[in-house]
Protein backbone atom coordinates (compact mmCIF):
# COMPACT_ATOMS: atom_id res chain seq x y z
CA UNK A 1 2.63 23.37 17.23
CA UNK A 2 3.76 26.93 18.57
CA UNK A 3 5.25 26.42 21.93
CA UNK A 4 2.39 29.19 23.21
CA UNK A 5 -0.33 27.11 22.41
CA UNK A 6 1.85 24.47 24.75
CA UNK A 7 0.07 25.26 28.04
CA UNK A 8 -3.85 25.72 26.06
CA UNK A 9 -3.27 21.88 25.20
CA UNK A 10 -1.73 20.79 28.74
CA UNK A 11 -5.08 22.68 30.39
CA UNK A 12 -7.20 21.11 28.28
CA UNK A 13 -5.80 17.41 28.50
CA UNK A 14 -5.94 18.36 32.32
CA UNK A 15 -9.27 18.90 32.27
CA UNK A 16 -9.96 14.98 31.74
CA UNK A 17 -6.87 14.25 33.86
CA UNK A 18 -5.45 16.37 35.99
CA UNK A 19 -2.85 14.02 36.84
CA UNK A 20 -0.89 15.53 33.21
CA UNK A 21 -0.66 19.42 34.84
CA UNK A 22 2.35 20.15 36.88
CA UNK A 23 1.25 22.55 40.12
CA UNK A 24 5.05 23.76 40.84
CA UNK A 25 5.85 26.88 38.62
CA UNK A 26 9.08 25.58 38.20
CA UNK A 27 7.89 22.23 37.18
CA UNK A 28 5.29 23.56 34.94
CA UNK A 29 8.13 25.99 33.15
CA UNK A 30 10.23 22.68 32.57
CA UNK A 31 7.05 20.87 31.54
CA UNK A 32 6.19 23.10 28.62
CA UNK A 33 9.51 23.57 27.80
CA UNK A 34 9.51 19.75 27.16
CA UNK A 35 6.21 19.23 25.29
CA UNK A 36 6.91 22.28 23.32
CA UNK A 37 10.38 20.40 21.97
CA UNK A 38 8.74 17.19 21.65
CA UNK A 39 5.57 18.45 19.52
CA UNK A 40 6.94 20.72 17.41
CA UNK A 41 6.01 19.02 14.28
CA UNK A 42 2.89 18.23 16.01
CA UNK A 43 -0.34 20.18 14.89
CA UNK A 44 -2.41 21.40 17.74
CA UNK A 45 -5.66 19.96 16.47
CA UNK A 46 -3.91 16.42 16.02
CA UNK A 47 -2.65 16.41 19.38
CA UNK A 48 -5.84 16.53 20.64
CA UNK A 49 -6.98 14.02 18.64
CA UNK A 50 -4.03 11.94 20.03
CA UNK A 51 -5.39 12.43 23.49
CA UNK A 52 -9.08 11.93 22.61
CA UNK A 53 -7.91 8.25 21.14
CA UNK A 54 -5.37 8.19 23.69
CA UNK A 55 -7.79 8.29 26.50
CA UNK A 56 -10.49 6.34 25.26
CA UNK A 57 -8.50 3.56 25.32
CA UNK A 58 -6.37 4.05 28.03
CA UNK A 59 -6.07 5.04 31.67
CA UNK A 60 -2.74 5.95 31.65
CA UNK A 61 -1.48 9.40 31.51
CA UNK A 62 -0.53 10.44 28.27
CA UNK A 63 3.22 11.25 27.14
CA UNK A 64 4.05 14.40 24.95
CA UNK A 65 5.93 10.73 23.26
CA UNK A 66 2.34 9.12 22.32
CA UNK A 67 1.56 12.14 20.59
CA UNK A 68 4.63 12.03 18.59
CA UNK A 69 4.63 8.94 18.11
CA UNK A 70 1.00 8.43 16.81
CA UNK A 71 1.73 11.27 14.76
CA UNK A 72 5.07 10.08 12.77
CA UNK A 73 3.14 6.75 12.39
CA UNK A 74 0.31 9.11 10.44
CA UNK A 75 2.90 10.63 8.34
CA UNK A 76 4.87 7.78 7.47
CA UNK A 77 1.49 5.78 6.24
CA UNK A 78 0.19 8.87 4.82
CA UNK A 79 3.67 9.35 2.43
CA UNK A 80 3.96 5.34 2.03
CA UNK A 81 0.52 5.67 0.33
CA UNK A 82 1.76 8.64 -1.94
CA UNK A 83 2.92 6.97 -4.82
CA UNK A 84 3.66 9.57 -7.41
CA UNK A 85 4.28 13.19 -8.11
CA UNK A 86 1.79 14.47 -11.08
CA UNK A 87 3.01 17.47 -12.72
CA UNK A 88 -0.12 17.65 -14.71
CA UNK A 89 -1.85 18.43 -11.53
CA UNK A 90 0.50 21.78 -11.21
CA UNK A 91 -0.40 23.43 -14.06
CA UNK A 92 1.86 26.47 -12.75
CA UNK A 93 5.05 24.37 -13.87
CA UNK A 94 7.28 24.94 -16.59
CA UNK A 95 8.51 22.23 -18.73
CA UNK A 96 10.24 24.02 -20.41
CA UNK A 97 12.08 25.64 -17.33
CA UNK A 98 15.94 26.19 -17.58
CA UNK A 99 16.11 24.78 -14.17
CA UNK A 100 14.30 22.42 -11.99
CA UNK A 101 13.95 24.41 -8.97
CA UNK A 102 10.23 25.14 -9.40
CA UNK A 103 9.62 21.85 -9.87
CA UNK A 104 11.81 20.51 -6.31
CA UNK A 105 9.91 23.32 -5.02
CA UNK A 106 6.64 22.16 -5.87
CA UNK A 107 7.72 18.08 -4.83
CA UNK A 108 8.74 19.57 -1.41
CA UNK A 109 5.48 21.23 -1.16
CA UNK A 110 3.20 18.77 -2.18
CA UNK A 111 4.88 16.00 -0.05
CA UNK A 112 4.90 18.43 3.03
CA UNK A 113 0.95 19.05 1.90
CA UNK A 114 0.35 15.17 2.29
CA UNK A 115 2.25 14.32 5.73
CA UNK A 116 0.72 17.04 7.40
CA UNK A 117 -2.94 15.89 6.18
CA UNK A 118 -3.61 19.24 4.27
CA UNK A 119 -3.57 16.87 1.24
CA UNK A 120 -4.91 13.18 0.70
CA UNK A 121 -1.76 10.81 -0.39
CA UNK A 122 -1.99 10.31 -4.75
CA UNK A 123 -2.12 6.42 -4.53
CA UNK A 124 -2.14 4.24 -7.10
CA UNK A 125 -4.62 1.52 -7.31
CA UNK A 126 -3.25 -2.08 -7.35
CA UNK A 127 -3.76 -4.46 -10.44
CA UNK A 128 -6.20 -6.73 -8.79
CA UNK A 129 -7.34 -10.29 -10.26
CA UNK A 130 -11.27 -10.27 -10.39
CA UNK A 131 -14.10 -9.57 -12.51
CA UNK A 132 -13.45 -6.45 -15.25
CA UNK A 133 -14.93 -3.56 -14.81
CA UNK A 134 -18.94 -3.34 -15.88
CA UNK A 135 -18.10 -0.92 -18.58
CA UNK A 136 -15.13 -3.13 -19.96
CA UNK A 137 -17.86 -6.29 -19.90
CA UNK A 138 -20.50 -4.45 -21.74
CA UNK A 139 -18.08 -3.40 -24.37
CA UNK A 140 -16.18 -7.43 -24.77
CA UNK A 141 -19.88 -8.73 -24.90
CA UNK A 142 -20.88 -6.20 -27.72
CA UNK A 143 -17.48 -7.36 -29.68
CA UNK A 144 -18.28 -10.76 -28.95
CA UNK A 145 -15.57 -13.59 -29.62
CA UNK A 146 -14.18 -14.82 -32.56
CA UNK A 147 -14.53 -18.34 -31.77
CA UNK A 148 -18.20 -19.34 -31.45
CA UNK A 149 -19.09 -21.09 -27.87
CA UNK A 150 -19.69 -24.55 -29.61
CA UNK A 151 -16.38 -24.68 -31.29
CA UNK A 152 -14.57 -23.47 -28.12
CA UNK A 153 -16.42 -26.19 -26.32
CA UNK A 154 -15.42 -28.71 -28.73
CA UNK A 155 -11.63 -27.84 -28.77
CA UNK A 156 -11.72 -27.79 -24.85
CA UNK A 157 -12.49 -31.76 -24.80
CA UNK A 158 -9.33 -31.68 -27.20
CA UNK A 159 -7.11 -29.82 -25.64
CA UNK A 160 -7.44 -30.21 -21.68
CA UNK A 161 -3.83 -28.92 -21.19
CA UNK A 162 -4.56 -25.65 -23.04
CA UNK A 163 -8.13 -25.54 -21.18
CA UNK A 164 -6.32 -25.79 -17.47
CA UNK A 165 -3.71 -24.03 -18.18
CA UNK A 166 -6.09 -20.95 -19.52
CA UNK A 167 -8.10 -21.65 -16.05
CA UNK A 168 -4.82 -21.21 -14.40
CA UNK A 169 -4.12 -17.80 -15.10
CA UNK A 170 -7.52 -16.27 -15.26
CA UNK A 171 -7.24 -17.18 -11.84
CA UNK A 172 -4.31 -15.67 -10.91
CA UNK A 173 -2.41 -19.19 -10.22
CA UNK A 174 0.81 -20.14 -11.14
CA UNK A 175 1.12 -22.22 -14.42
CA UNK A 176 3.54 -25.10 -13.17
CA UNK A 177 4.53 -25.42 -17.11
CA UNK A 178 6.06 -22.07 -17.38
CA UNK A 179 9.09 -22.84 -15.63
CA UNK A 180 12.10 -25.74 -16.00
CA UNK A 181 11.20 -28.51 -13.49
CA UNK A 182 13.76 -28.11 -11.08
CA UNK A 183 13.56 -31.74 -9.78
CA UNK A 184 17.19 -33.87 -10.69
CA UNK A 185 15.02 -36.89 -11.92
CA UNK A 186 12.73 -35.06 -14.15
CA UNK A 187 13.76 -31.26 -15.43
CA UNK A 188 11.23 -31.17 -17.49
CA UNK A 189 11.56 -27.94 -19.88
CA UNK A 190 9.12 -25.38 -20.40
CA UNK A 191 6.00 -26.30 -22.14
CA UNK A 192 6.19 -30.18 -21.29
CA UNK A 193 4.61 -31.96 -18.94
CA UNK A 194 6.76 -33.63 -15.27
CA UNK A 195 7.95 -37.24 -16.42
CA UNK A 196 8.93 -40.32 -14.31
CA UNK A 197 10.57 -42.82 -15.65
CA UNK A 198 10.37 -41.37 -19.28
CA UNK A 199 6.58 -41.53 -18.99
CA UNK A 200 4.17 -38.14 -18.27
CA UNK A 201 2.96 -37.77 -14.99
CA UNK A 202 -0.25 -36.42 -14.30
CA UNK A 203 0.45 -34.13 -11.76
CA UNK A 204 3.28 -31.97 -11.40
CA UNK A 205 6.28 -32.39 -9.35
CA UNK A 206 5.73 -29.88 -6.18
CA UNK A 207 9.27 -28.11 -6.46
CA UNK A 208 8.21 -27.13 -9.99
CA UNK A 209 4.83 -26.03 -8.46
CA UNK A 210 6.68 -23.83 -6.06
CA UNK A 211 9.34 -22.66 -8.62
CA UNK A 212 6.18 -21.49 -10.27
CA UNK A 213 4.54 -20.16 -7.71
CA UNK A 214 7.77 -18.40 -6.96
CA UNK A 215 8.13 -17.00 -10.46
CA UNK A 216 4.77 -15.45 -10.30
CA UNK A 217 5.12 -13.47 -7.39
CA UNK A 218 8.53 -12.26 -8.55
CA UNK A 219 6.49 -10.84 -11.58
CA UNK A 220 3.52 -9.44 -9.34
């Protein structure tokens, strides 16, 4: 914000409460003088914004710091959700540059482009556990499988551990048999089952479950 358009933005925030305006010249000169140091990143049509949302919610008198404020917490979500830099989408860069400066240049820009709003952030979707995408079905149901239904259903009364642990990570869970047991009286190795006693338990011991658990998020 230009510190000229300063005293337009005071007048108008006055309008809905005059309680913002300073009436001695002197205090008004110091006033702008303020607001003009504190908003200088600001854009003028943001800061109005910030006192729209300001003063719908509040019946305070609004601080040249709530408009900062509101505003850094814009940019800082807007950049946090800018995950990459695409060159392909600046087709006016050289690869084959002797130097990178056009390329900085461009970074700069773009990242200036995207806190100040003149450019949505270039996020990157997450890798989400759910149901593929429509297209991705069609196409797996055309292939098909190459082990008929019957057979599959045949093998899963044969091979429950292979069945849940298949269950287990098409649902996103942790697979408590792809880490050591970490319990003294057990440490069962990967690929075998908890034991007590020398025997197989049927459930798992709950620090390997969290090991697990713990694994898997490491990975995620």
């Amino acid at each position: 914000m230009y510190p000229a358009q300063v005293p337009e933005l005071i007048a108008r925030i006055a309008l809905a409460d005059p309680r913002v305006r300073r009436e001695d010249p002197v205090e008004q000169t110091a006033q702008i003088d303020m607001w003009a140091g504190i908003l200088a990143d600001v854009p003028y049509d943001y800061a109005m914004q910030a006192a729209h949302a300001h003063y719908s919610k509040s019946t305070w008198p609004i601080l040249p710091a709530d408009i900062a404020n509101r505003w850094m917490t814009d940019v800082r979500d807007r950049l946090d959700r800018h995950a990459s830099f695409e060159p392909n989408h600046h087709p006016e860069l050289d690869p084959d540059a002797e130097t990178g400066d056009a390329f900085v240049a461009a970074l700069k820009a773009e990242r200036h482009a995207v806190a100040t709003g003149q450019q949505p952030p270039n996020e990157v979707r997450a890798i989400m556990a759910g149901p593929a995408d429509p297209a991705v079905q069609a196409r797996l149901d055309a292939e098909g499988t190459y082990m008929p239904p019957s057979v599959k259903e045949t093998l899963a009364a044969l091979r429950p551990e292979a069945v849940e642990r298949e269950r287990l990570i098409r649902s996103g869970l942790a697979d408590p048999r792809s880490v050591t047991c970490p319990w003294d009286a057990c440490r069962a190795p990967q690929g075998q089952r908890c034991r007590t006693n020398g025997r197989d338990r049927r459930e798992y011991h709950p620090a390997r479950i969290s090991a697990a658990t713990a694994a898997l998020q490491d990975v995620a």
